[in-house]
N, C-alpha and C. Protein backbone atom coordinates (compact mmCIF):
# COMPACT_ATOMS: atom_id res chain seq x y z
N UNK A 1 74.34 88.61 100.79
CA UNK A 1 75.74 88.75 101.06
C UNK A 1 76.46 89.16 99.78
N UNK A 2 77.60 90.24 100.09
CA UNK A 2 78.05 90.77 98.59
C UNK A 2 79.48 90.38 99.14
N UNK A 3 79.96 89.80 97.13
CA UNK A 3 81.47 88.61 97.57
C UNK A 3 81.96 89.90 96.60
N UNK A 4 81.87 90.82 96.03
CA UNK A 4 82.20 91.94 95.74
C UNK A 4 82.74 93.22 96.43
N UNK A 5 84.00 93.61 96.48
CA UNK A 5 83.90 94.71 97.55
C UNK A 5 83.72 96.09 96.17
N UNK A 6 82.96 97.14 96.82
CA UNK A 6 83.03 98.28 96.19
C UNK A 6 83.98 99.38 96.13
N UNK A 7 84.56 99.86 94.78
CA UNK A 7 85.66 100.36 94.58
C UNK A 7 85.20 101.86 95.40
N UNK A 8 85.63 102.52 96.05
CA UNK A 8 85.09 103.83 96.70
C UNK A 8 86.59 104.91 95.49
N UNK A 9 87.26 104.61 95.39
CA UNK A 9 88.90 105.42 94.67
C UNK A 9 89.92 104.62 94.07
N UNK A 10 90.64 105.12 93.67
CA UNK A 10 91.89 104.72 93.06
C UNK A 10 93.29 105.94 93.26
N UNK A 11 94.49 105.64 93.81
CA UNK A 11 95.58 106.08 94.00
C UNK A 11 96.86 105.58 92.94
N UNK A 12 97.54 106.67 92.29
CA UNK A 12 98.60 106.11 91.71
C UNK A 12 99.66 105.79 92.11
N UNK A 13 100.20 105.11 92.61
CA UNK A 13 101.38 104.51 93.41
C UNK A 13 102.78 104.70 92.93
N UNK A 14 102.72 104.25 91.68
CA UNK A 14 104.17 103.54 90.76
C UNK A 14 103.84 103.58 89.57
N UNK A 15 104.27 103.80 88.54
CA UNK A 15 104.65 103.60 87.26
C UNK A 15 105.57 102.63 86.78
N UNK A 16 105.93 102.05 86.24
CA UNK A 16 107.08 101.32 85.35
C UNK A 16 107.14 101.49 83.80
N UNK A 17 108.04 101.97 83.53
CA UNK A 17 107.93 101.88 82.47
C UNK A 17 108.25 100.63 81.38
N UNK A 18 107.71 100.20 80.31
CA UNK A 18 107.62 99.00 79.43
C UNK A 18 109.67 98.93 78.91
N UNK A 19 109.17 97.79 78.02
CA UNK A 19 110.58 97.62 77.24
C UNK A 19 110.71 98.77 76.04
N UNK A 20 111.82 99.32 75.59
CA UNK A 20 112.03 100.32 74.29
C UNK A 20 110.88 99.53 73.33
N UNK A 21 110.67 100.54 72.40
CA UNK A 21 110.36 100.40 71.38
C UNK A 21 111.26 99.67 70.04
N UNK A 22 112.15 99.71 70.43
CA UNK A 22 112.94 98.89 69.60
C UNK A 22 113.39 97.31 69.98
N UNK A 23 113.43 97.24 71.10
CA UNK A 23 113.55 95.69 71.76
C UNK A 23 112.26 95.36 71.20
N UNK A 24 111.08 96.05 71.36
CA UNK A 24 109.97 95.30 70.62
C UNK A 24 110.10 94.57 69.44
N UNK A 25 110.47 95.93 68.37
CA UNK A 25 111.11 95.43 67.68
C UNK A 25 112.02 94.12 66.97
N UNK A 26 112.84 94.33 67.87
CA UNK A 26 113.90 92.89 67.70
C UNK A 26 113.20 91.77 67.96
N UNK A 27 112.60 91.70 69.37
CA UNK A 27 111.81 90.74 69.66
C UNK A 27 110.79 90.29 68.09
N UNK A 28 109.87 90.80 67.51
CA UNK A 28 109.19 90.52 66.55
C UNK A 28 110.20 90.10 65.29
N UNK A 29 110.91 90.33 64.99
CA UNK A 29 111.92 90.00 63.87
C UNK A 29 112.32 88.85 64.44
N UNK A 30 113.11 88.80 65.45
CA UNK A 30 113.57 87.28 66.14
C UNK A 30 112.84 86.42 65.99
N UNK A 31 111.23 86.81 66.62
CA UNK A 31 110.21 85.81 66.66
C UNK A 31 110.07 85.24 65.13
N UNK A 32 109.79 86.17 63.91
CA UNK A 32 109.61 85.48 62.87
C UNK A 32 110.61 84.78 62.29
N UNK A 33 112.05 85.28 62.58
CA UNK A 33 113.25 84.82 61.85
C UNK A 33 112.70 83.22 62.61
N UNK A 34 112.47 82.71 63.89
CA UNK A 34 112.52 81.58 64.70
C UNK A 34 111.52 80.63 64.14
N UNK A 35 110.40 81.34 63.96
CA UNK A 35 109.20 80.26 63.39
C UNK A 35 107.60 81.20 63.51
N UNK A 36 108.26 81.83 62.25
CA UNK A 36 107.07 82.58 61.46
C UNK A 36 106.46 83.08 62.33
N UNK A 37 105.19 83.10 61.80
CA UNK A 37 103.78 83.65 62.32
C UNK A 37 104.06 83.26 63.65
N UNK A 38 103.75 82.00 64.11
CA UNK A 38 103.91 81.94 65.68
C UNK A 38 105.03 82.51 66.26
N UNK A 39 105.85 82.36 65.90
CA UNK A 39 107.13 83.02 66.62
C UNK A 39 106.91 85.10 66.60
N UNK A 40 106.15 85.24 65.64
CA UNK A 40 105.61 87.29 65.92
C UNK A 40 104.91 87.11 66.61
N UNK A 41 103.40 85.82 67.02
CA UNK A 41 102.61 86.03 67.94
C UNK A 41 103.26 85.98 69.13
N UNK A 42 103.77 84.93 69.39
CA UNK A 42 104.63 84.99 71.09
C UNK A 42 105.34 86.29 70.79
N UNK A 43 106.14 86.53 70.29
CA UNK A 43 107.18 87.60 70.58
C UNK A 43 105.76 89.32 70.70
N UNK A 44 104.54 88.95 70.26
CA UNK A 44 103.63 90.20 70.42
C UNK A 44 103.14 89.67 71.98
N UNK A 45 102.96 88.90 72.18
CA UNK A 45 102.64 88.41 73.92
C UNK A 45 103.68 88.59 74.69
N UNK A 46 105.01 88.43 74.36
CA UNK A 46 105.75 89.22 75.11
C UNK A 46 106.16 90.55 75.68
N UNK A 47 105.55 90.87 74.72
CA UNK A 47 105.98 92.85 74.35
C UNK A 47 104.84 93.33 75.07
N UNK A 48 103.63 92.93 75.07
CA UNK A 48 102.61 93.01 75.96
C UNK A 48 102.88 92.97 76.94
N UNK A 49 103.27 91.57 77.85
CA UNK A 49 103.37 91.47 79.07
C UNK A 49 104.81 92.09 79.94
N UNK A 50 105.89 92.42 78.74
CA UNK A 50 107.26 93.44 79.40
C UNK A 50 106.74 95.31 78.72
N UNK A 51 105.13 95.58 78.95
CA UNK A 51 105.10 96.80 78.76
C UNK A 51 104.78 97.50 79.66
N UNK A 52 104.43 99.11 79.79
CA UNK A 52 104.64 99.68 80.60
C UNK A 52 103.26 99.20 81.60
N UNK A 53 103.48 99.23 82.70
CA UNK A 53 102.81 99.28 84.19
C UNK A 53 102.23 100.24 84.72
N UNK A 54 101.24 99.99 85.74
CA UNK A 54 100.71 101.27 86.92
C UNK A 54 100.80 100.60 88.05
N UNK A 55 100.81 100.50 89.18
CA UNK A 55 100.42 100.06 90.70
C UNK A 55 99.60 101.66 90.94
N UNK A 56 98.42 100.87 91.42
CA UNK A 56 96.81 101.42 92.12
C UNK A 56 97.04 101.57 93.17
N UNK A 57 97.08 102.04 94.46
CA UNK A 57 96.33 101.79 95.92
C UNK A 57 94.56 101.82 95.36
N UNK A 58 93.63 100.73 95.67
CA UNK A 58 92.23 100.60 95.79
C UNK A 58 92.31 101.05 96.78
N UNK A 59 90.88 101.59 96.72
CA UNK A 59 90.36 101.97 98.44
C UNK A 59 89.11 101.77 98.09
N UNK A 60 88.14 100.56 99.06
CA UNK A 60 87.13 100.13 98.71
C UNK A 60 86.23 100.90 100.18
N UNK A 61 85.05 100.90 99.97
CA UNK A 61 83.88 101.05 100.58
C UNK A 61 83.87 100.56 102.23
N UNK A 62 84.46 99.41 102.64
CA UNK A 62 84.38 99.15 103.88
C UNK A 62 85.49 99.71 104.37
N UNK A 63 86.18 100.33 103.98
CA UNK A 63 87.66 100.97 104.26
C UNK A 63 88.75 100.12 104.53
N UNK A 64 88.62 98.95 103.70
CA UNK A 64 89.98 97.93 103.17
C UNK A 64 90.75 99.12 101.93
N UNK A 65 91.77 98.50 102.11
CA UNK A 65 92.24 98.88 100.80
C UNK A 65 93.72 98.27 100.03
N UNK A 66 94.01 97.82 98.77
CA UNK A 66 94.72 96.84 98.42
C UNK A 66 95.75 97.49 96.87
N UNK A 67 96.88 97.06 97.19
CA UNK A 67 97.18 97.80 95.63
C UNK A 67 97.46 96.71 94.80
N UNK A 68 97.21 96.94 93.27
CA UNK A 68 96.74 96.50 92.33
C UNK A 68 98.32 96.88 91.69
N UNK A 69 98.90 96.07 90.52
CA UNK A 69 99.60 96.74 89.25
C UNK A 69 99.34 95.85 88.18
N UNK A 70 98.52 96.63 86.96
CA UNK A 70 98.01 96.01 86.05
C UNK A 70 99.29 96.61 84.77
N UNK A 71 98.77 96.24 83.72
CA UNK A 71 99.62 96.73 82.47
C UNK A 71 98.25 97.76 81.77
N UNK A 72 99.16 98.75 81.22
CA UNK A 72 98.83 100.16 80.97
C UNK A 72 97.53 99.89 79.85
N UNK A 73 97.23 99.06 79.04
CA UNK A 73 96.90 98.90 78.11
C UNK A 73 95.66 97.23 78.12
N UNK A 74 95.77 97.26 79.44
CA UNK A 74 94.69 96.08 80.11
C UNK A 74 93.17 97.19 80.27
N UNK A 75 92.61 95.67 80.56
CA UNK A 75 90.92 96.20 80.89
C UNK A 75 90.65 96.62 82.35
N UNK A 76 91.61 96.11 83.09
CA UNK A 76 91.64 96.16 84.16
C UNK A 76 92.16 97.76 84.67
N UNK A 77 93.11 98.06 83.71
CA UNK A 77 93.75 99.60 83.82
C UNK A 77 92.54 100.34 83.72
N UNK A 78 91.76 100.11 82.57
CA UNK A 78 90.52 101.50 82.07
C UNK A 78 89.80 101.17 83.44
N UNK A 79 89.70 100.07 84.19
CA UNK A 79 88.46 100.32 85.30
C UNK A 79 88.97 101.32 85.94
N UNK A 80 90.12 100.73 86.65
CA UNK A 80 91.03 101.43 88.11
C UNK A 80 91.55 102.94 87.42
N UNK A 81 91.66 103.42 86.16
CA UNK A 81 91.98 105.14 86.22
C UNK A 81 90.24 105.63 86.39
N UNK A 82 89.52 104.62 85.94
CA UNK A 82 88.10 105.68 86.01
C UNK A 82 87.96 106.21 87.39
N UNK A 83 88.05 105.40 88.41
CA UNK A 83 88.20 105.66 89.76
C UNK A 83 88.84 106.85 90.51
N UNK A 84 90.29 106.96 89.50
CA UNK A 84 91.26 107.84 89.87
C UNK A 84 90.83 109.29 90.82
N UNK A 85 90.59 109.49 91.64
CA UNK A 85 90.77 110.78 92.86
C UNK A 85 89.49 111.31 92.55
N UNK A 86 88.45 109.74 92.48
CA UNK A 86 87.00 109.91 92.90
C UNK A 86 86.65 110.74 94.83
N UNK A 87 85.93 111.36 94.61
CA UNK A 87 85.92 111.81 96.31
C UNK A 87 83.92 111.56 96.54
C-alpha cells in the first residue's frame, strides 16, 4: 500500500508577492535596535515567512488534485516548479 500519492504535474495558480525590500530592512534594524542578535534573527524569520509566494494546482497520478502555496525560496518550491507543465 502506497501512503504517498505521485506527483503526475504542477500548475501555477497565484503569485504573491513578498514584503519591499526595505520593510526588510527596517524590520532587521528594529530587530537589533530591540535585542541584538536575536532580535535580527526573528526579524530574518519574519522576512522569510512575509516573502514572496506561489500557489501550485498538484495533479497527482490517481487524478486527485490539490493546490499547494509554498514560499518562493522553500524546498518545497524547488520540488513543485520541477514538475511545472510535466506532460
Amino acid at each position: 500500500m502506497c501512503f504517498f500519492k505521485k506527483i503526475i504535474r504542477t500548475e501555477i495558480i497565484d503569485t504573491m508577492p513578498g514584503i519591499s525590500e526595505e520593510d526588510k530592512l527596517n524590520n532587521l534594524v528594529v530587530g537589533h535596535m530591540m535585542n541584538g542578535f536575536n532580535g535580527v534573527m526573528h526579524a530574518n524569520l519574519l522576512n522569510e515567512s512575509e516573502g514572496e509566494k506561489t500557489t501550485f494546482l498538484v495533479i497527482y497520478s490517481d487524478n486527485t488534485s490539490s493546490t499547494i502555496t509554498v514560499n518562493n525560496n522553500s524546498l518545497a518550491y524547488k520540488k513543485y516548479i520541477t514538475y511545472l507543465n510535466n506532460d
